[in-house]
N, C-alpha and C. Protein backbone atom coordinates (compact mmCIF):
# COMPACT_ATOMS: atom_id res chain seq x y z
N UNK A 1 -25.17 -54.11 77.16
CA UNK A 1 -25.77 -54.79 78.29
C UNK A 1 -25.48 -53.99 79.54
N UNK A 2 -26.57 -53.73 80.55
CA UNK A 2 -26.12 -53.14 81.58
C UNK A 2 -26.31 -53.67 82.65
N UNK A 3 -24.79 -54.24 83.41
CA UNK A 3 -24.88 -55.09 84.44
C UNK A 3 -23.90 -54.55 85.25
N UNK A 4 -23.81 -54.39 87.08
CA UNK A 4 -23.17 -54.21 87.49
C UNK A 4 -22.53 -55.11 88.80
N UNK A 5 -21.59 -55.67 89.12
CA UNK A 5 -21.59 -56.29 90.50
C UNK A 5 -20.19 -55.02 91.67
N UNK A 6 -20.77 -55.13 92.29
CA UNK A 6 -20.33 -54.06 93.46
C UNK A 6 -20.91 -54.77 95.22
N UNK A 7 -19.16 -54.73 95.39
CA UNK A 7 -18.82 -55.37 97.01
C UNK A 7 -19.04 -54.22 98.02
N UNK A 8 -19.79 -54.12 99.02
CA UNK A 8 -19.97 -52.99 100.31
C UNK A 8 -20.59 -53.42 100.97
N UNK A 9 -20.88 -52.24 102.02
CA UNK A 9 -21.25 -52.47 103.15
C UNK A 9 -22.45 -52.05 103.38
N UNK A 10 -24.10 -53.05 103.72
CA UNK A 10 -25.27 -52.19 103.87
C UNK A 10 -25.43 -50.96 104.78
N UNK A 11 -25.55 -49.81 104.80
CA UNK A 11 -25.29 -48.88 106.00
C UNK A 11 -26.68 -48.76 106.16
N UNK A 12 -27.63 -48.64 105.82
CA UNK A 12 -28.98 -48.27 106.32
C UNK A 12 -30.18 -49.73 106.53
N UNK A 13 -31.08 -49.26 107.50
CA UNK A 13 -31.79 -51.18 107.33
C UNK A 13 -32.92 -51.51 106.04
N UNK A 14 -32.33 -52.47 105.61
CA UNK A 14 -33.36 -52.32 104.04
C UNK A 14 -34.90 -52.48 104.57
N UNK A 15 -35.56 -51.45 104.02
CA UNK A 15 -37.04 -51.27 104.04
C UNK A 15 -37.72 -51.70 103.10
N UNK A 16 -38.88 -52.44 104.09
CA UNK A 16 -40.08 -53.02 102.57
C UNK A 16 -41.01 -52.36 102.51
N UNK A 17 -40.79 -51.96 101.10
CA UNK A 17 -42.60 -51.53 101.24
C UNK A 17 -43.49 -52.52 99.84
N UNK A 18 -44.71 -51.21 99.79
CA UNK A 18 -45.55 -52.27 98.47
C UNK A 18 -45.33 -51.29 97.17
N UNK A 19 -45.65 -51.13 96.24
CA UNK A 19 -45.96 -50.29 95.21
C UNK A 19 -47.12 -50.69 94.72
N UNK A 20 -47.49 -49.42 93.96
CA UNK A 20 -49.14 -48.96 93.67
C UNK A 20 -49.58 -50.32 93.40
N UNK A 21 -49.03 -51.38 92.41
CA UNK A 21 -49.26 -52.44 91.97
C UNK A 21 -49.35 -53.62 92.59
N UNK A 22 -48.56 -53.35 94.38
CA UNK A 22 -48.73 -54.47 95.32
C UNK A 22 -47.48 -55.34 95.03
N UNK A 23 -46.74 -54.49 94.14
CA UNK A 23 -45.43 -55.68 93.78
C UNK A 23 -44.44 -55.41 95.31
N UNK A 24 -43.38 -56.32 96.13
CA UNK A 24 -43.09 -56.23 97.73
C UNK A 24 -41.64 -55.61 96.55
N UNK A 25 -41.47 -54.69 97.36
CA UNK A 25 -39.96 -53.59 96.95
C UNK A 25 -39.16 -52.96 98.44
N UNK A 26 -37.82 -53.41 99.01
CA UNK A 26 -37.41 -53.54 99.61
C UNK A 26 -35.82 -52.09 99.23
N UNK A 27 -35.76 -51.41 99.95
CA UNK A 27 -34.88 -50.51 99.40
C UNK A 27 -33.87 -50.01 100.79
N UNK A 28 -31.98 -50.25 100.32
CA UNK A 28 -31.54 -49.88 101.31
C UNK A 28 -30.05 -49.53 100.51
N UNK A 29 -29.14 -48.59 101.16
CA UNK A 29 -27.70 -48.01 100.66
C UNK A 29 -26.84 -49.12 101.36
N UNK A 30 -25.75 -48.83 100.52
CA UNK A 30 -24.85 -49.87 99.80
C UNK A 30 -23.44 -49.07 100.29
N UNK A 31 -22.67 -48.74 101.13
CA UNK A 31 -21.33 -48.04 101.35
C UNK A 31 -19.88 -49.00 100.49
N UNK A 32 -19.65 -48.13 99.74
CA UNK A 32 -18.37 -48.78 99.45
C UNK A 32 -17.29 -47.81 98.96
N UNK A 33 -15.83 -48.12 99.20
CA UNK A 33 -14.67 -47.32 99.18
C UNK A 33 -14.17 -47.12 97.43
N UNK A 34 -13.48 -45.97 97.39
CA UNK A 34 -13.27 -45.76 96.26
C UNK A 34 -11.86 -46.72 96.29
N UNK A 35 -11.61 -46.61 95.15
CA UNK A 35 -9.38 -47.91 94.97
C UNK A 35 -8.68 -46.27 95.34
N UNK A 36 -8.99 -45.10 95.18
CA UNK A 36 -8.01 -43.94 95.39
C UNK A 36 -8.47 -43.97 96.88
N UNK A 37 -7.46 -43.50 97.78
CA UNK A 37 -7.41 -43.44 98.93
C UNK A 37 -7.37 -41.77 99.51
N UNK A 38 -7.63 -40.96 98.85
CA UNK A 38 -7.79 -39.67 99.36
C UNK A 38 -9.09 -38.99 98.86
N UNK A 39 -9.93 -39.84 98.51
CA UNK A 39 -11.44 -39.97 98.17
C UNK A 39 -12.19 -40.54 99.13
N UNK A 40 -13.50 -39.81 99.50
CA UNK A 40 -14.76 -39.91 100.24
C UNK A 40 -15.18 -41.59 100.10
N UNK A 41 -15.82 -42.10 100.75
CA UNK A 41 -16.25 -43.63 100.32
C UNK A 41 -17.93 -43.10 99.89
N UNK A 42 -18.36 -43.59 98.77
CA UNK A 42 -19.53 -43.67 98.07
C UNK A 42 -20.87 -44.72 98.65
N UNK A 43 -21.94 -44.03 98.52
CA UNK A 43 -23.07 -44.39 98.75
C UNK A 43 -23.76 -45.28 97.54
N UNK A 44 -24.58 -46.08 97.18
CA UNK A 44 -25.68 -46.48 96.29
C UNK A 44 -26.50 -46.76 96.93
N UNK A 45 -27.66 -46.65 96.59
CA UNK A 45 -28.99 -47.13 96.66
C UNK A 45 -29.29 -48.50 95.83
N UNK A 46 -30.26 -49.38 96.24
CA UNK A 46 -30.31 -51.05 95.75
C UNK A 46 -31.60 -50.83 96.32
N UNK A 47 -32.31 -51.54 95.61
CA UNK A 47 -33.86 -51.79 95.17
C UNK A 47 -33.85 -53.05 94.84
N UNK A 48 -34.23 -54.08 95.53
CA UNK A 48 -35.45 -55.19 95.37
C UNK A 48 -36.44 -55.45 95.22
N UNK A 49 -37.03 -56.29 94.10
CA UNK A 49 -38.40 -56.10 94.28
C UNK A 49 -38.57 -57.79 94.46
N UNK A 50 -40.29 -58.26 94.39
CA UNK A 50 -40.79 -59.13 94.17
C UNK A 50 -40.90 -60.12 95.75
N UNK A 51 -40.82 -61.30 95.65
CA UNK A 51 -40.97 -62.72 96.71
C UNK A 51 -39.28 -62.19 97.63
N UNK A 52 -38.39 -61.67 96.91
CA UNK A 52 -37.27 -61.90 97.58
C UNK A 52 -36.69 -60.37 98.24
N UNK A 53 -37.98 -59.33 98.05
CA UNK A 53 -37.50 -58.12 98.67
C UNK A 53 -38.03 -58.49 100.12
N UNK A 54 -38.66 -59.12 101.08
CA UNK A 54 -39.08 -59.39 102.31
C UNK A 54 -38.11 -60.32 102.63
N UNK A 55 -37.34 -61.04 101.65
CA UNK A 55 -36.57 -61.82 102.89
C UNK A 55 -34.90 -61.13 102.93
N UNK A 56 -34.82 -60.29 101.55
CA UNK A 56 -33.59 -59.58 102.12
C UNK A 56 -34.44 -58.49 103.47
N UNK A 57 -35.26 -57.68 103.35
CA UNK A 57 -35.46 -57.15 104.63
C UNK A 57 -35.41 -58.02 106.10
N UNK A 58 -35.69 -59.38 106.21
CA UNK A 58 -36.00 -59.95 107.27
C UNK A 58 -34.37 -60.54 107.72
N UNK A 59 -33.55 -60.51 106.09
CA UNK A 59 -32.39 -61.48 106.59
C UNK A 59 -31.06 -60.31 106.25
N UNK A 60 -31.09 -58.94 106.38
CA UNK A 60 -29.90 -58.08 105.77
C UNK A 60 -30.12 -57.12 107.09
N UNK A 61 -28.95 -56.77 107.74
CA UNK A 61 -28.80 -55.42 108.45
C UNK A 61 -28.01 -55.01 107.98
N UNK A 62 -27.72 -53.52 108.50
CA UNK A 62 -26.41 -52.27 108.64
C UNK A 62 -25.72 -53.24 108.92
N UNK A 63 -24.38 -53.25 108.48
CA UNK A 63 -22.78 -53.65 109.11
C UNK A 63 -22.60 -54.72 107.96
N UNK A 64 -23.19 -55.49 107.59
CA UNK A 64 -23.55 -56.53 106.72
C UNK A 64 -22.79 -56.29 105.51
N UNK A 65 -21.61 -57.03 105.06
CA UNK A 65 -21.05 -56.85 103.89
C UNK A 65 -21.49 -58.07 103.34
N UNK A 66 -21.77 -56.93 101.68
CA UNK A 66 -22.67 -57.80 100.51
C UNK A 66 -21.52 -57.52 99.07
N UNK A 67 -22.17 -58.90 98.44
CA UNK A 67 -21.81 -58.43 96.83
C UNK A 67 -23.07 -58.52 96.13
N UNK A 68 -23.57 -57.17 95.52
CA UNK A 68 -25.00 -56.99 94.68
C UNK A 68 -24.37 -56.90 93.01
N UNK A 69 -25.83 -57.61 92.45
CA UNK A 69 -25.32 -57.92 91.23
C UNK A 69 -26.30 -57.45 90.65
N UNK A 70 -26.60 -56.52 89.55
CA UNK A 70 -27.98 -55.85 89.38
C UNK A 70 -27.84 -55.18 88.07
N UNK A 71 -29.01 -54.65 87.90
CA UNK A 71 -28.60 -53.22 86.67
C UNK A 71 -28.96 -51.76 87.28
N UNK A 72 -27.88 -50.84 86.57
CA UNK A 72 -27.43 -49.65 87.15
C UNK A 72 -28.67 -48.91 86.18
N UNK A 73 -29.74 -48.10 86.97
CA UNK A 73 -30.29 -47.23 86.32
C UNK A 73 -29.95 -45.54 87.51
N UNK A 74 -30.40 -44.62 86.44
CA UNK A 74 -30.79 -42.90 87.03
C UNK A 74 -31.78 -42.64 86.99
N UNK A 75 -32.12 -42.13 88.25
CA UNK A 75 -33.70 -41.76 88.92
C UNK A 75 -33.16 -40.16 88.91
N UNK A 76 -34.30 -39.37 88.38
CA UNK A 76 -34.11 -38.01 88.54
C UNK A 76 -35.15 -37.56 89.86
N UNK A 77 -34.76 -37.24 90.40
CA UNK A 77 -35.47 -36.63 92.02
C UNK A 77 -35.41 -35.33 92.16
N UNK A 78 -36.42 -34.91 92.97
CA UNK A 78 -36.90 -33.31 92.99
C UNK A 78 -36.29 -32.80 94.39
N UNK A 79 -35.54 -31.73 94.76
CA UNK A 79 -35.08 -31.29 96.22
C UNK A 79 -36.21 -30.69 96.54
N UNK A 80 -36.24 -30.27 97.78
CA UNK A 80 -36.55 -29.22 98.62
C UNK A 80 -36.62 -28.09 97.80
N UNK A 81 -35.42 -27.83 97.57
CA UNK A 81 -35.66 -26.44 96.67
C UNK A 81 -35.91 -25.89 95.72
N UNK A 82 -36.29 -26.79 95.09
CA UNK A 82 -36.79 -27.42 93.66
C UNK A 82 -36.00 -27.85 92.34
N UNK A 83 -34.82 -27.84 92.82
CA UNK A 83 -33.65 -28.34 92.32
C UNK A 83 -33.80 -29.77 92.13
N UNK A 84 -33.37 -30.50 90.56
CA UNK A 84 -33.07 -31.39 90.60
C UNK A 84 -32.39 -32.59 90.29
N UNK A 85 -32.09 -33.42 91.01
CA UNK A 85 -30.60 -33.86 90.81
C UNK A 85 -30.78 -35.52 90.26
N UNK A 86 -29.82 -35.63 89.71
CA UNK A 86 -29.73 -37.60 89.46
C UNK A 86 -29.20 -38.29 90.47
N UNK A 87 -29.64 -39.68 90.78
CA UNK A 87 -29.11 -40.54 91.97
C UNK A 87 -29.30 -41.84 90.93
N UNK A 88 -28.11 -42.50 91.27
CA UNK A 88 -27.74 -43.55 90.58
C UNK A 88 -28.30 -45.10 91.46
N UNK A 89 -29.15 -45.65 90.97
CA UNK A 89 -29.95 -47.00 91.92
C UNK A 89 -29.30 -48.33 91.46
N UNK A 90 -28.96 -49.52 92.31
CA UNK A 90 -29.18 -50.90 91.56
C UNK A 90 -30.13 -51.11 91.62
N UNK A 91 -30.61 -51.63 90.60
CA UNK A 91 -32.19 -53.14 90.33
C UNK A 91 -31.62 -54.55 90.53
N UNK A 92 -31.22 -54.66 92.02
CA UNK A 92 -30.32 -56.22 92.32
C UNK A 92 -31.07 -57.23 91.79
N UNK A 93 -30.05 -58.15 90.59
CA UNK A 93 -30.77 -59.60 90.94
C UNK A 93 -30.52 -60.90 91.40
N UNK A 94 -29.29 -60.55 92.43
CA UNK A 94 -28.74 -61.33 93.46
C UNK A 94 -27.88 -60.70 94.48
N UNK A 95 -27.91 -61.44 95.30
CA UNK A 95 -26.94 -60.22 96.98
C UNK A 95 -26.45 -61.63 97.17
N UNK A 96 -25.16 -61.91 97.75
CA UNK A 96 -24.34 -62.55 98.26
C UNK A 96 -24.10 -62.20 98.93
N UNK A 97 -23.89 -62.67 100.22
CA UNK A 97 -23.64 -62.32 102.01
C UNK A 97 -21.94 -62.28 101.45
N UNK A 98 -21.05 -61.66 102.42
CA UNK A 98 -19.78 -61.90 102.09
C UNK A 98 -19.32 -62.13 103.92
N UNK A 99 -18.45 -63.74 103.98
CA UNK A 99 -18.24 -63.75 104.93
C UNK A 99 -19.37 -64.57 105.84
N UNK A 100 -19.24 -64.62 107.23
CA UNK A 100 -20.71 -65.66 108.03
C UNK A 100 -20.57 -64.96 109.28
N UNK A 101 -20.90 -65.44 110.11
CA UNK A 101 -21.46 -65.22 111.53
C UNK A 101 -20.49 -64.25 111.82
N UNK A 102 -18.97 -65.02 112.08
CA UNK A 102 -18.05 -63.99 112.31
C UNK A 102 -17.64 -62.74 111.58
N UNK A 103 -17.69 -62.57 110.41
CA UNK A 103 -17.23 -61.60 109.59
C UNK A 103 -18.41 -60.39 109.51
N UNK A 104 -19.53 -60.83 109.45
CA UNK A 104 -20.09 -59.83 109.45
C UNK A 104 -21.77 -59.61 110.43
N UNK A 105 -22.07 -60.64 111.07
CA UNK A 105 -23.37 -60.67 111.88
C UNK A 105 -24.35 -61.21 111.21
N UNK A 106 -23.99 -61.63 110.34
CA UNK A 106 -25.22 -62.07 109.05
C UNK A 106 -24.97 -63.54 109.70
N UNK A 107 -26.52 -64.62 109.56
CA UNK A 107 -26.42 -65.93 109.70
C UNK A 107 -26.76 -66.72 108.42
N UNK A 108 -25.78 -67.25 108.02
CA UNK A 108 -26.25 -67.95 106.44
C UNK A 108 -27.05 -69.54 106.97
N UNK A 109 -28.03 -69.32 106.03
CA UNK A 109 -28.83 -70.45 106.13
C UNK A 109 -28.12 -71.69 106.50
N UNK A 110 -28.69 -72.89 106.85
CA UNK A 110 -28.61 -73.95 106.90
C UNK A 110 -28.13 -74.61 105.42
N UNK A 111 -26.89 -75.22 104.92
CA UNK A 111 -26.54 -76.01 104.24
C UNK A 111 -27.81 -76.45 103.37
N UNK A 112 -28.06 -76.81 102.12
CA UNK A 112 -26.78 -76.36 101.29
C UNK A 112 -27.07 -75.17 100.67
N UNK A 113 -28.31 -74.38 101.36
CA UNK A 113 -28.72 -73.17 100.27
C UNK A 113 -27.69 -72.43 100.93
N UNK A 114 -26.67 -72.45 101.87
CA UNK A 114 -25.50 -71.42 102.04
C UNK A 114 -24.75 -71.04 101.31
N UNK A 115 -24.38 -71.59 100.46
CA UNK A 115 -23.64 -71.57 99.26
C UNK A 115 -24.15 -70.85 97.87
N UNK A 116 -25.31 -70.70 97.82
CA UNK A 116 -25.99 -71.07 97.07
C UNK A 116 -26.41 -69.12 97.14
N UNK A 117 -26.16 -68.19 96.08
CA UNK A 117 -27.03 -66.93 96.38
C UNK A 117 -28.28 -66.52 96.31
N UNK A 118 -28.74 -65.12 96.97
CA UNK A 118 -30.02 -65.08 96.54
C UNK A 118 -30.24 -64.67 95.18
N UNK A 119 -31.08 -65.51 94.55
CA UNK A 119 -31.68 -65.26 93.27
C UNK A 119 -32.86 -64.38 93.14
N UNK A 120 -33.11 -63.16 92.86
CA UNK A 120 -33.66 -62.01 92.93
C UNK A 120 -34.45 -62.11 91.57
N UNK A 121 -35.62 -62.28 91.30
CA UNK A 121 -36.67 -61.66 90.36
C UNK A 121 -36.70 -60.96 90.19
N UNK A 122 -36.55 -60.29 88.58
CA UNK A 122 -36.38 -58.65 88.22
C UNK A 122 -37.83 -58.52 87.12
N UNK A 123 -38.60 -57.49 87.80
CA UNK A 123 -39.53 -57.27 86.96
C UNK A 123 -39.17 -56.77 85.22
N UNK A 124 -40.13 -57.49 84.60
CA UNK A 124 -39.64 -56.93 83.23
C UNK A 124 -39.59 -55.51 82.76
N UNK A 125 -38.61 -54.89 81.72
CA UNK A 125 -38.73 -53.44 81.40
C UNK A 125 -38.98 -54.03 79.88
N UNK A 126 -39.63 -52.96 79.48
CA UNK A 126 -40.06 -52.19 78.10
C UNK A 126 -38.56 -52.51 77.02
N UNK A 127 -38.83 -53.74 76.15
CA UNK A 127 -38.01 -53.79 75.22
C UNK A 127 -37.75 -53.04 74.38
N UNK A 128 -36.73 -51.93 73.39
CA UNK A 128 -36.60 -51.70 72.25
C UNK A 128 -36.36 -52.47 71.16
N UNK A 129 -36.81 -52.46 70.10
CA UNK A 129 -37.13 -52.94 68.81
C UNK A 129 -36.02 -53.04 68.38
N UNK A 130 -35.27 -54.11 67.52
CA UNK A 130 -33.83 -54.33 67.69
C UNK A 130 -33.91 -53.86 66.15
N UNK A 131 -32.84 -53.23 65.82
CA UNK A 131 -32.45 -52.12 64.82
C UNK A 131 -31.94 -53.15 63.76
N UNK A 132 -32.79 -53.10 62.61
CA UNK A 132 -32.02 -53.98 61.33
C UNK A 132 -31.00 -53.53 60.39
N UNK A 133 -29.89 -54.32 60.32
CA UNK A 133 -28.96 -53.45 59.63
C UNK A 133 -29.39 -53.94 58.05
N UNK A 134 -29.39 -53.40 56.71
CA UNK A 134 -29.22 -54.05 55.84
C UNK A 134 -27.96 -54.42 55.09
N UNK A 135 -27.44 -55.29 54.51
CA UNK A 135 -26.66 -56.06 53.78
C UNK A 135 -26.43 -55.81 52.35
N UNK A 136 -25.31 -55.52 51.85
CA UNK A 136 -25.40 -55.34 49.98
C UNK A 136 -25.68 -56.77 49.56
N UNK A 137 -26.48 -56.70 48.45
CA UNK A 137 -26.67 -58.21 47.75
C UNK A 137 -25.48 -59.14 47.53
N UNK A 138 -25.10 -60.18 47.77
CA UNK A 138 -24.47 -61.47 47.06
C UNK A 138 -23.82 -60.93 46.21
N UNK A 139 -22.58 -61.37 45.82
CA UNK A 139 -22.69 -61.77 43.95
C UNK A 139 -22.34 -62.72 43.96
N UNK A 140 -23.01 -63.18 42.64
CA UNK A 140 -23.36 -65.06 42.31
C UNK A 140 -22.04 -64.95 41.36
N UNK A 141 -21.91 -64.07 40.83
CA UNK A 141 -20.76 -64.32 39.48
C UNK A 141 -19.71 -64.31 39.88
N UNK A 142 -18.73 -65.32 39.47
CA UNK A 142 -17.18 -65.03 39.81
C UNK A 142 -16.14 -63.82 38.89
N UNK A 143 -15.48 -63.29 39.11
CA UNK A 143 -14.64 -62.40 38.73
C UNK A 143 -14.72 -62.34 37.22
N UNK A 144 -14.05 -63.17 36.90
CA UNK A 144 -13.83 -64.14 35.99
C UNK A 144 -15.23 -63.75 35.06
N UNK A 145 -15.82 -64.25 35.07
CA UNK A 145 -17.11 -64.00 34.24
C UNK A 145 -17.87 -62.75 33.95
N UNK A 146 -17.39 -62.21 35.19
CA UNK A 146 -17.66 -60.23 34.45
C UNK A 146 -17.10 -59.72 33.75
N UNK A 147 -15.90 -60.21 33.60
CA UNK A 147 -15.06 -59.31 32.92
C UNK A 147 -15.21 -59.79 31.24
N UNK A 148 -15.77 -61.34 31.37
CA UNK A 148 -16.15 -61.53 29.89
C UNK A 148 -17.47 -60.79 29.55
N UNK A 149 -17.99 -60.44 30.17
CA UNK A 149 -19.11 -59.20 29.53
C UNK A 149 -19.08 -58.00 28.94
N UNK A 150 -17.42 -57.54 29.11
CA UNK A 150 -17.23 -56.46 28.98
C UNK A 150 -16.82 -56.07 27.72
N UNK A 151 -16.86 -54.84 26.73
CA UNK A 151 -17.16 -54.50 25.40
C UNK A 151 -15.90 -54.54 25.33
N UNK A 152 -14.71 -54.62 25.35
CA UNK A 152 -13.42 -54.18 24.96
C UNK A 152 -12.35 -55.21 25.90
């Protein structure tokens, strides 16, 4: 199963756009610290799609600490120089504000959906065909009774 939840800080303002299909996809980075302390703090990218990528854009800024709960896929991307590299994305299907007015600039709704996270619609992916294992047959006979079959 591939699921990830990861606590940070939005650093960039999540952008909506449409895709070819008109589905609303909302995309913004995710800052969070490594537990080693003589390590760089790490970037992700988080992708929303559907009814609830416009209202994280309308209701998420920079500074804004979140907990995203999603699945971790790799997008292979082309440089400039034609080099190309992997970047690791969430497919969120919930963001939890962390904190309220004071902690982070974010305003949580009006009672009781405050409590309550955003529930994120994840478009469906392409199932694989679940792999059948086979089984050795039963045996019906007890021990006991094979061995009376036997010539000697």
């Amino acid at each position: 199963m591939n699921n990830i939840v990861l606590m940070g800080e939005i650093v960039t303002r999540p952008e909506l756009r449409e895709t070819q299909d008109g589905l609303a996809r909302t995309n913004f980075l995710v800052n969070f610290s490594p537990s080693r302390t003589d390590e760089a703090d790490y970037q992700v990218a988080v992708v929303v799609f559907g009814n609830s990528a416009s209202e994280v854009s309308e209701q998420f800024v920079p500074g804004d600490q979140v907990v995203v709960e999603g699945r971790l896929q790799m997008n292979t991307v082309s440089k400039q120089d034609g080099s190309r590299e992997k970047r690791a994305e969430i497919v969120a299907r919930r963001l939890h504000p962390v904190g309220g007015k004071a902690d982070s600039g974010f305003t949580v709704p009006a009672a009781p959906a405050a409590a309550a996270p955003m529930t994120i619609p994840v478009p469906p992916r392409a199932s694989k065909p679940a792999a059948t294992l086979s089984k050795p047959p039963l045996r019906t006979e007890s021990p006991a009774s094979q061995n009376e079959n036997l010539p000697f």
